[in-house]
N, C-alpha and C. Protein backbone atom coordinates (compact mmCIF):
# COMPACT_ATOMS: atom_id res chain seq x y z
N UNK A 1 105.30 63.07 95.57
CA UNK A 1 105.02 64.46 95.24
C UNK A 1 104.96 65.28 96.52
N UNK A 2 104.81 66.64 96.54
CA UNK A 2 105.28 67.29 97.85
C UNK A 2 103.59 67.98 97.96
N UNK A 3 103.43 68.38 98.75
CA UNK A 3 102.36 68.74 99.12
C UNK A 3 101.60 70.59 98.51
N UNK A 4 101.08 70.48 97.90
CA UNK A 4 100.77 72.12 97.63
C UNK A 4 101.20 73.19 98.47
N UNK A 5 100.81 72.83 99.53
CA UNK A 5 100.73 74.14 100.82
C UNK A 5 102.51 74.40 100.80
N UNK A 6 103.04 73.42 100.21
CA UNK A 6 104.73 74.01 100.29
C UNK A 6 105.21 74.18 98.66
N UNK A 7 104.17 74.57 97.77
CA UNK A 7 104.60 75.15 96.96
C UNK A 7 105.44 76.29 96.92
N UNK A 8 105.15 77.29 97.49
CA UNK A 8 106.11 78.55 97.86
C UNK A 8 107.80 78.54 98.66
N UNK A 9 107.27 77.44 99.05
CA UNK A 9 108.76 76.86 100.12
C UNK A 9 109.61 76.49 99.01
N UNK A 10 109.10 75.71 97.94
CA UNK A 10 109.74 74.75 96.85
C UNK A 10 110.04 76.01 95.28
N UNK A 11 109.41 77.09 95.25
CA UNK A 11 109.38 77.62 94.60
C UNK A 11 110.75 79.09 95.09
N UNK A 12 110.62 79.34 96.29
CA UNK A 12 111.81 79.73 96.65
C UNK A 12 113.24 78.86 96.27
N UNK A 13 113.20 77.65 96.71
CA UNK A 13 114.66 77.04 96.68
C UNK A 13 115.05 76.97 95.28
N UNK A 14 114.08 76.61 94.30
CA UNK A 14 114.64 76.90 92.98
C UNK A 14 114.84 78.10 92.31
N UNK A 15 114.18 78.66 92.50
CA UNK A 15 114.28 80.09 92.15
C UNK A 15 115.89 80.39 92.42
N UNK A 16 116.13 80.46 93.86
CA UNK A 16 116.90 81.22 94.71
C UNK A 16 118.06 80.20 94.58
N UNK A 17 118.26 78.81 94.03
CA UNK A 17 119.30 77.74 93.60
C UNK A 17 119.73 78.51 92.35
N UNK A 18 118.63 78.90 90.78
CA UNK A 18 119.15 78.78 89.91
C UNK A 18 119.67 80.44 89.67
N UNK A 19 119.60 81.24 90.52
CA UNK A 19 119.51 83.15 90.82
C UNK A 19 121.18 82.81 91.22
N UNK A 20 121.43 82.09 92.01
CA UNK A 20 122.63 82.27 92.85
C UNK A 20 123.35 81.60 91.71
N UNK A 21 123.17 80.64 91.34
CA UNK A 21 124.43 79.87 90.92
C UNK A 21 124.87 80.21 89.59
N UNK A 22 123.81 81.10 88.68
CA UNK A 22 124.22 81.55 87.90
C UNK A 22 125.22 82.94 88.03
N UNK A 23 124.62 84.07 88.84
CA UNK A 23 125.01 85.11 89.36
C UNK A 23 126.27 84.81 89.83
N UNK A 24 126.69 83.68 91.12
CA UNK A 24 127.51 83.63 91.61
C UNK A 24 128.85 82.82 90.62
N UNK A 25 128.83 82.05 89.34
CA UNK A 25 129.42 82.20 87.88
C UNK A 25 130.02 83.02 87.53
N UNK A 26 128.92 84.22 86.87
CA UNK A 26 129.44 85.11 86.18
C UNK A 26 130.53 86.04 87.68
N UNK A 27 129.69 86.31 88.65
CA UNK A 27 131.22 87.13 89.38
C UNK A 27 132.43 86.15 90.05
N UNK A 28 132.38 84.75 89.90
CA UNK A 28 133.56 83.89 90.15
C UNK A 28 134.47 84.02 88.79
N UNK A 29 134.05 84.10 87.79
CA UNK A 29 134.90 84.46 86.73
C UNK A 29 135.24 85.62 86.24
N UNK A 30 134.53 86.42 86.86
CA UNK A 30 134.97 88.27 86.52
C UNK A 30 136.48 88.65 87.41
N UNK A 31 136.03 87.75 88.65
CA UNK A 31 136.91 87.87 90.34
C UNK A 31 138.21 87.23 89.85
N UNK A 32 138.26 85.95 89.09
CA UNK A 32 139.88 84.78 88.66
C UNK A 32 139.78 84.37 87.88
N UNK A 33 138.56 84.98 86.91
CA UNK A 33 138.96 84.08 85.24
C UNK A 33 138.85 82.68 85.63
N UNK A 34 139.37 82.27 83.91
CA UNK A 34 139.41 80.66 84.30
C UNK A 34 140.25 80.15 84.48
N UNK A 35 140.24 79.68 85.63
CA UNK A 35 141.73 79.46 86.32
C UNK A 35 141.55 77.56 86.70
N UNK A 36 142.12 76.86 86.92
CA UNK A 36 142.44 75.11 86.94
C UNK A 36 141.27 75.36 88.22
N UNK A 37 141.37 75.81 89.24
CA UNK A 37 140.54 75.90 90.13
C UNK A 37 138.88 76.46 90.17
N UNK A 38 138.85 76.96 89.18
CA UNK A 38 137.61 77.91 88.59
C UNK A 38 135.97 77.32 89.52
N UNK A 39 135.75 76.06 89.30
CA UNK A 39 134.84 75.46 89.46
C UNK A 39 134.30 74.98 90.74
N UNK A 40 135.60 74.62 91.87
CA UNK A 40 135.73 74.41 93.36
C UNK A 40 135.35 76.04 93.82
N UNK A 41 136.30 77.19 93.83
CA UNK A 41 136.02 78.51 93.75
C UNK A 41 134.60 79.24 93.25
N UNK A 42 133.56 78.66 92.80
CA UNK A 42 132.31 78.66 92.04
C UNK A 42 131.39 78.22 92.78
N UNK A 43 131.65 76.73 92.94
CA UNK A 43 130.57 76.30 93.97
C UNK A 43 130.81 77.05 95.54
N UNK A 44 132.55 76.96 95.85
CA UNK A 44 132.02 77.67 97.10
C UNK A 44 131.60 79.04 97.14
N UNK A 45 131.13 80.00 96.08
CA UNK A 45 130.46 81.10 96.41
C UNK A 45 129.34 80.84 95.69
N UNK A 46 129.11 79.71 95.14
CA UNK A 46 127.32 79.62 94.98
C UNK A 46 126.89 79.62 96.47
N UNK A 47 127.52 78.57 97.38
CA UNK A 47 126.81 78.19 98.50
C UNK A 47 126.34 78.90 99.36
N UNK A 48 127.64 79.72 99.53
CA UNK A 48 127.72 81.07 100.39
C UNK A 48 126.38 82.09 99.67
N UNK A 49 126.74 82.00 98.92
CA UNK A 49 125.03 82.95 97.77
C UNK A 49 123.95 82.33 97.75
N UNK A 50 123.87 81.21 97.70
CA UNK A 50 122.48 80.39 98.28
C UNK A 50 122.20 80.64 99.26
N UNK A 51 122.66 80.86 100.43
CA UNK A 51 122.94 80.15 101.70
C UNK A 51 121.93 82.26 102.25
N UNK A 52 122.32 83.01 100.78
CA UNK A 52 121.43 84.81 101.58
C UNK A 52 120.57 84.34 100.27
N UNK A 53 120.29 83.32 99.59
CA UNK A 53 119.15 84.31 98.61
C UNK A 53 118.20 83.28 98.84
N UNK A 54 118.27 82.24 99.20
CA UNK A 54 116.98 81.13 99.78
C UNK A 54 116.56 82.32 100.71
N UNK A 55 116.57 82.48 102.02
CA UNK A 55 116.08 83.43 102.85
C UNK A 55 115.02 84.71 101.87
N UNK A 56 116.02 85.17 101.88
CA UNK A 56 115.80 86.78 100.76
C UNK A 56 114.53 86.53 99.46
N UNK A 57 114.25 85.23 98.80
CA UNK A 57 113.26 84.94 97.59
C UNK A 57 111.87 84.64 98.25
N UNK A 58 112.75 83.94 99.82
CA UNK A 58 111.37 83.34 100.48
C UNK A 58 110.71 84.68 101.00
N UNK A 59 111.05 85.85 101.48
CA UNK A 59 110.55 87.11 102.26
C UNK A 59 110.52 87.81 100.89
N UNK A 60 111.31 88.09 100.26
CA UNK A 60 110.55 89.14 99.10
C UNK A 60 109.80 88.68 97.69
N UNK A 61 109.90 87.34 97.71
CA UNK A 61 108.61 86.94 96.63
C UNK A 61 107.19 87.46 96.62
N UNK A 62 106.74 87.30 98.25
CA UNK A 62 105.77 88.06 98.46
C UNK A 62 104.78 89.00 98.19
N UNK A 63 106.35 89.95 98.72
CA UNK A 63 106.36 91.88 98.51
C UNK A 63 105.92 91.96 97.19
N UNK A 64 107.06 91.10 96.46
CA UNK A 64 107.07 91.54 94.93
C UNK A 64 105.95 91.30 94.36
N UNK A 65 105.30 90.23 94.63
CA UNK A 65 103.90 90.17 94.06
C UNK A 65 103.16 90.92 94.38
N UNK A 66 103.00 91.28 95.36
CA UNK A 66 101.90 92.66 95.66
C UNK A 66 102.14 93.93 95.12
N UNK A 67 103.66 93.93 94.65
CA UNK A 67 104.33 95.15 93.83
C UNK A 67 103.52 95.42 92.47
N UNK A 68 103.85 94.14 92.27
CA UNK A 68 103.23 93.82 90.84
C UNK A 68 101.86 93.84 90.71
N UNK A 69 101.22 93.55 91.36
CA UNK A 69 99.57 93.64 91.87
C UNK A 69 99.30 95.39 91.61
N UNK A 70 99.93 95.85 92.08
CA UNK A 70 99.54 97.47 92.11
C UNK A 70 99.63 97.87 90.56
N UNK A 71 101.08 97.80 90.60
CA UNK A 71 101.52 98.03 89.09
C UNK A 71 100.84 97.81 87.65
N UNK A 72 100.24 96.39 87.53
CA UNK A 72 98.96 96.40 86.96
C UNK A 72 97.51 96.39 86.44
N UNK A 73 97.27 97.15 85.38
CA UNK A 73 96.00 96.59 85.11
C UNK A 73 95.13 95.59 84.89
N UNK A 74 93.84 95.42 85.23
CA UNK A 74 93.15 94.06 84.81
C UNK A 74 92.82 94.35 83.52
């Protein structure tokens, strides 16, 4: 098991794994359809999309929670 204190570390990479690879799907098939190649062309712009939104979930998860903190009531 991984240690609590890297919950947030672990909670970024999935987050920011299942954000990209879906996202980066739907615009690999908007960009060439389904083409024999579809899937090689997919992963390499998941990676490339992983590769800014790991960074980007880990720095604005944060923010966003404190966003959200304001935003509601108790």
């Amino acid at each position: 098991m991984i240690p609590k204190k890297y919950a947030h570390i672990l909670f970024s990479i999935i987050l920011s794994a299942i954000m990209s690879f879906i996202i980066s799907g739907v615009a690999t098939f908007k960009a060439v359809g389904l083409e024999p190649h579809f899937f090689s062309i997919w992963m390499g712009s998941w990676l490339a999309s992983w590769l800014v939104a790991f960074p980007s979930v880990t720095f604005i998860a944060p923010l966003a929670k404190r966003m959200v903190m304001v935003l509601v009531t108790k």
